[in-house]
N, C-alpha and C. Protein backbone atom coordinates (compact mmCIF):
# COMPACT_ATOMS: atom_id res chain seq x y z
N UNK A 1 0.82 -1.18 0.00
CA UNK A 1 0.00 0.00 0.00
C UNK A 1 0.87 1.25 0.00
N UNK A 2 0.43 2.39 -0.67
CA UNK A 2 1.22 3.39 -1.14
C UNK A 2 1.20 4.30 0.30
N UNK A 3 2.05 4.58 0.62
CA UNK A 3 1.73 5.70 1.87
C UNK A 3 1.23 7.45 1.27
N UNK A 4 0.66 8.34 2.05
CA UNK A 4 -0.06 9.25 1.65
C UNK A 4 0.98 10.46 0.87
N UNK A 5 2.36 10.10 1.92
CA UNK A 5 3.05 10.81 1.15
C UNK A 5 3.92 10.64 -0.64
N UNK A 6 3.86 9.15 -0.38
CA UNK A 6 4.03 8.75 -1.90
C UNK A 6 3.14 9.34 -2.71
N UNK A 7 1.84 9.57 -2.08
CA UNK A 7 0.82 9.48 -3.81
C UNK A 7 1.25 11.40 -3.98
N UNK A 8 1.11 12.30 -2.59
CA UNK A 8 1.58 13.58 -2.47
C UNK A 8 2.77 13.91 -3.51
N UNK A 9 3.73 12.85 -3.51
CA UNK A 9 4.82 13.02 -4.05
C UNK A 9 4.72 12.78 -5.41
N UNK A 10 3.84 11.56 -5.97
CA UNK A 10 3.42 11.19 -7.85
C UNK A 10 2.78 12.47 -7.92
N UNK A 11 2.20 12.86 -6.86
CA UNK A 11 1.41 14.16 -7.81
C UNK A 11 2.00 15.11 -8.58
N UNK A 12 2.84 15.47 -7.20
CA UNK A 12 4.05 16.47 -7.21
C UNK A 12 4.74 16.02 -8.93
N UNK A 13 5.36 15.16 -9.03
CA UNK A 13 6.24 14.45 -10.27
C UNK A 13 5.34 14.82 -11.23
N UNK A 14 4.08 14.31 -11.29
CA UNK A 14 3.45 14.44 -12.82
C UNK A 14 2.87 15.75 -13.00
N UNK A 15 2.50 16.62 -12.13
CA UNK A 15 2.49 17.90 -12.47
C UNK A 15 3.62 18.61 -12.91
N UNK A 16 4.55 18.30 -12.42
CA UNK A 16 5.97 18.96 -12.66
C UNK A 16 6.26 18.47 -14.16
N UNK A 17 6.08 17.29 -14.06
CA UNK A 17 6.59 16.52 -15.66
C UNK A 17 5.65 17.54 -17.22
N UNK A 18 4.04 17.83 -16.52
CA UNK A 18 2.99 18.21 -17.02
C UNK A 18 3.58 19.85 -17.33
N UNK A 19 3.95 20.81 -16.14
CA UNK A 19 4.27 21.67 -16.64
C UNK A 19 5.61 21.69 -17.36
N UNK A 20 6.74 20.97 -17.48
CA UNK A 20 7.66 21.11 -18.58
C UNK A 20 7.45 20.71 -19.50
N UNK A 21 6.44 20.05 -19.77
CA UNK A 21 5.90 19.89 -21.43
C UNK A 21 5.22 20.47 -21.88
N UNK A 22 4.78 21.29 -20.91
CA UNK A 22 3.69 22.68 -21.44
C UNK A 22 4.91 23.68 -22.13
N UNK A 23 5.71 23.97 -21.01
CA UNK A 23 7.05 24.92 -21.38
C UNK A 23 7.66 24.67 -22.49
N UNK A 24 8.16 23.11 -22.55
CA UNK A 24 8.69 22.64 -24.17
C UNK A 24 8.38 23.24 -25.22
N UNK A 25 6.67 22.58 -24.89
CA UNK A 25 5.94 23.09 -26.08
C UNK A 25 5.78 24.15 -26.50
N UNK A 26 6.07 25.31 -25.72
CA UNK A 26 5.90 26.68 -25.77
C UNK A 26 6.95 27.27 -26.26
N UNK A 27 7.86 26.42 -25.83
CA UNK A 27 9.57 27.25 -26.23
C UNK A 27 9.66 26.59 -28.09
N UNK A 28 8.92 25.50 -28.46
CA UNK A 28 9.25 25.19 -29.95
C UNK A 28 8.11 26.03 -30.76
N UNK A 29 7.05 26.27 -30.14
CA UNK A 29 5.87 26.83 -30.85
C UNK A 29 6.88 28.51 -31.06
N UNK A 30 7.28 28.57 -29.82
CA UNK A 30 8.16 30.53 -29.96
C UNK A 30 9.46 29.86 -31.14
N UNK A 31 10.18 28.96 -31.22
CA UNK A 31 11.16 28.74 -32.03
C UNK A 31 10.75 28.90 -33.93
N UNK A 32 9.60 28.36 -33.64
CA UNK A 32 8.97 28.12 -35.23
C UNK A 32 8.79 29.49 -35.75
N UNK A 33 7.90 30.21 -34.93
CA UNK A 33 7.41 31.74 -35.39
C UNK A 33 8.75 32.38 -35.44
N UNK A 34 9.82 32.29 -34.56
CA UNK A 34 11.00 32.78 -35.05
C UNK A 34 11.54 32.65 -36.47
N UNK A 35 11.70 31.51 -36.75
CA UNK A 35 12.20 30.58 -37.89
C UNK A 35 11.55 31.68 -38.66
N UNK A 36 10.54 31.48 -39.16
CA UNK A 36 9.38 31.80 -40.04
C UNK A 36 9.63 33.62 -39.99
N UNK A 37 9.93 34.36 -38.81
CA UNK A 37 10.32 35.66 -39.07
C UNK A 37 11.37 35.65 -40.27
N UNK A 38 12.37 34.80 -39.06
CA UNK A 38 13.71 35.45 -39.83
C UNK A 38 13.80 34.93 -41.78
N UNK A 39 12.90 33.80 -41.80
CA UNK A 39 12.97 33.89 -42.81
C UNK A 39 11.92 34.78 -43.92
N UNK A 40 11.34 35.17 -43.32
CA UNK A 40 10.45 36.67 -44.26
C UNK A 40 11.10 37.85 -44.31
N UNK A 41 12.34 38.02 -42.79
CA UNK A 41 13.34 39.13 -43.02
C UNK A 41 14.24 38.85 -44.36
N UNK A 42 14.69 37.63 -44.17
CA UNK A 42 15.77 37.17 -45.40
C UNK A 42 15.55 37.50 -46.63
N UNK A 43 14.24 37.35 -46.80
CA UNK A 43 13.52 37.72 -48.06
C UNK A 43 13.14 38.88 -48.50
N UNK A 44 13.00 39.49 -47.38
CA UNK A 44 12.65 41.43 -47.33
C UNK A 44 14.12 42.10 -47.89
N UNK A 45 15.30 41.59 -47.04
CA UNK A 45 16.60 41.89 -47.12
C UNK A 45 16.99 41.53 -48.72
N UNK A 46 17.02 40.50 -49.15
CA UNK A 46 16.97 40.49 -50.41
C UNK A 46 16.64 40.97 -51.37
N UNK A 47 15.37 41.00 -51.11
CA UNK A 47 14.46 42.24 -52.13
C UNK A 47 15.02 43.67 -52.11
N UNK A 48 14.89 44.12 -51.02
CA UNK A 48 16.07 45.79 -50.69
C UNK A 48 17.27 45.54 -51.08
N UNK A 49 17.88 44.30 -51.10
CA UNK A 49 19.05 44.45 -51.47
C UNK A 49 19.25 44.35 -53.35
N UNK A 50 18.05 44.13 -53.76
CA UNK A 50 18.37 43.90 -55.43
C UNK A 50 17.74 45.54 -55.92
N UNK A 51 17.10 46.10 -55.21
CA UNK A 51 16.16 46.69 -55.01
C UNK A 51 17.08 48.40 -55.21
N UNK A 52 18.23 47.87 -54.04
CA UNK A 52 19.13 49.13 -53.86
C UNK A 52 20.24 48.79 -54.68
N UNK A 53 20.45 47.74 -55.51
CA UNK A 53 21.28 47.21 -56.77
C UNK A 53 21.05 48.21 -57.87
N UNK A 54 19.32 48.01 -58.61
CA UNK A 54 18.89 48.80 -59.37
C UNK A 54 18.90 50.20 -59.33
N UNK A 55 18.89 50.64 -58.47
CA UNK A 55 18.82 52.42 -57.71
C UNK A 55 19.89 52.51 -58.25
N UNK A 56 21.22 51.90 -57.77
CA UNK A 56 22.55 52.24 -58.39
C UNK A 56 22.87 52.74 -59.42
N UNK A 57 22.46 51.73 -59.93
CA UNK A 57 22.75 51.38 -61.60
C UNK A 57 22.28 52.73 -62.00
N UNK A 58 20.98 52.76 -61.78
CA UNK A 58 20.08 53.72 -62.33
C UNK A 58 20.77 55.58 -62.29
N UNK A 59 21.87 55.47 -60.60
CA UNK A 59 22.16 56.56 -60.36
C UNK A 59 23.54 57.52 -61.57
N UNK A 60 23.93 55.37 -61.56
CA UNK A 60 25.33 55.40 -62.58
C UNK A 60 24.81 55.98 -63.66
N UNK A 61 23.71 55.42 -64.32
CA UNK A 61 23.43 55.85 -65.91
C UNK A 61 22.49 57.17 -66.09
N UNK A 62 22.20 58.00 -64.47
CA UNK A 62 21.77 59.13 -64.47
C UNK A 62 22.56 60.61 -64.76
N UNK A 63 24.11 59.19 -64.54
CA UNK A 63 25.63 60.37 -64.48
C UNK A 63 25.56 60.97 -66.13
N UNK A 64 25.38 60.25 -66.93
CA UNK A 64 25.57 60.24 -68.51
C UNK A 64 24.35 61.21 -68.97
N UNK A 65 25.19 62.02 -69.44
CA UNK A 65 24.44 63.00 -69.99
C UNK A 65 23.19 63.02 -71.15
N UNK A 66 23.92 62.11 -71.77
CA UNK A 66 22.96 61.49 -73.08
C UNK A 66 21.51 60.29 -72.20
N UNK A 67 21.88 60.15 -71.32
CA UNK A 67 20.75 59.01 -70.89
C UNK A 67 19.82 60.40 -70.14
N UNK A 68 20.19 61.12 -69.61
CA UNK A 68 19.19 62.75 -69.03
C UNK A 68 18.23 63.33 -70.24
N UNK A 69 19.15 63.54 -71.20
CA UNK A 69 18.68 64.13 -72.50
C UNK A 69 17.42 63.44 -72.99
N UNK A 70 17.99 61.68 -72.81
CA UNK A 70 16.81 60.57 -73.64
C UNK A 70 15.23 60.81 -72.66
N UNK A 71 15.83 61.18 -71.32
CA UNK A 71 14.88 60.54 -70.40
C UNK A 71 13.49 62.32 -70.54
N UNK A 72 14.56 63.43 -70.64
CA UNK A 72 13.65 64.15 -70.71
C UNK A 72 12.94 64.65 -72.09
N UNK A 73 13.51 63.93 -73.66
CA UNK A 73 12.72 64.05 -74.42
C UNK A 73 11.43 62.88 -74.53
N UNK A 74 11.82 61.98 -73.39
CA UNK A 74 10.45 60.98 -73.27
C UNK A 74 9.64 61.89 -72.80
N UNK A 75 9.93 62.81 -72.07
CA UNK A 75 8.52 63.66 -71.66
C UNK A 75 8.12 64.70 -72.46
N UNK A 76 8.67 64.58 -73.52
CA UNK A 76 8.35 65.92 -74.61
C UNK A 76 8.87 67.06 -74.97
N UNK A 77 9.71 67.29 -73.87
CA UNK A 77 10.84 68.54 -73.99
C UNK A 77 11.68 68.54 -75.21
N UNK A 78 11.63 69.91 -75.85
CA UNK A 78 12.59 69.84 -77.21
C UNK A 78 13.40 71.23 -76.49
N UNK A 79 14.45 70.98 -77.35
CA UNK A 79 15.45 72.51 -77.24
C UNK A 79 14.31 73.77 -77.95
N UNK A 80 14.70 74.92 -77.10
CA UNK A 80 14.53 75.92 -77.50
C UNK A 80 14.19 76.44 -79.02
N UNK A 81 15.34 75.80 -79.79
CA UNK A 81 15.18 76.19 -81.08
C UNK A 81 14.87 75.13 -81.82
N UNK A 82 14.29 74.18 -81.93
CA UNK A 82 13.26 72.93 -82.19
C UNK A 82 12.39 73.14 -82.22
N UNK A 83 11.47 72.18 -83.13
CA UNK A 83 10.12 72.20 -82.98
C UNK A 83 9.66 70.84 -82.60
N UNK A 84 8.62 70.70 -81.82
CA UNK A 84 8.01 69.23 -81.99
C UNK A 84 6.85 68.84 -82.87
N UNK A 85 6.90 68.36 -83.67
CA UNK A 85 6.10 67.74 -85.12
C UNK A 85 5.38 66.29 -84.93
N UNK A 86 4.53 66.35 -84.95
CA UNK A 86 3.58 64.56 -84.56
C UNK A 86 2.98 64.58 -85.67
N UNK A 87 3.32 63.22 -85.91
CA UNK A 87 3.48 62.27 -87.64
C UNK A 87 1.31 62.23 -87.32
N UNK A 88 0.40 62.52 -88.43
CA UNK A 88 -0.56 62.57 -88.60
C UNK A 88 -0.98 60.83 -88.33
N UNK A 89 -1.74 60.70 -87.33
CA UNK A 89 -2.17 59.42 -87.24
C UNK A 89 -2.99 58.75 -88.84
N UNK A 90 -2.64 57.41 -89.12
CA UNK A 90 -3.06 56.66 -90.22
C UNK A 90 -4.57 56.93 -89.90
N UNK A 91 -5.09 57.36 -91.16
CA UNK A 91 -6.46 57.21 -91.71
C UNK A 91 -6.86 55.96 -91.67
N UNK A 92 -8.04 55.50 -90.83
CA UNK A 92 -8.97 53.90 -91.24
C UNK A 92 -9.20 53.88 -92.42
């Protein structure tokens, strides 16, 4: 027969056992959502990083005078002593 303090004492054990598997579980459930951050940072970081690649480039070929010139006759700007002339759209 178990004495009163034995069963006092299984209690003691399987609650104890009960709350570190609660904790376990808690510390892998916090490990996963970590995981899962850092890997959406990785991916953010990447993206900014191809992101601030292109900016570069873009700043390099902003240096060139002739790529300024191209970029502001895309918007319609002619020199001073130019004219701008638009080809008569084709007749149906």
């Amino acid at each position: 027969m178990d004495k009163p303090i034995y069963r006092f004492l299984h209690l003691v054990f399987a609650l104890g056992t009960l709350h570190m598997l609660v904790l376990v579980g808690l510390e892998v459930q916090r490990l996963v959502g970590l995981r899962r951050e850092v890997a959406l940072v990785s991916s953010r970081v990447a993206q900014l990083e191809l992101r601030n690649q292109r900016l570069s480039e873009e700043l390099q070929m902003a240096a060139d005078p002739a790529y300024r010139e191209g970029l502001v006759r895309q918007m319609g700007y002619v020199h001073k002593d130019e004219l701008l002339r638009r080809w008569p759209l084709p007749q149906r």
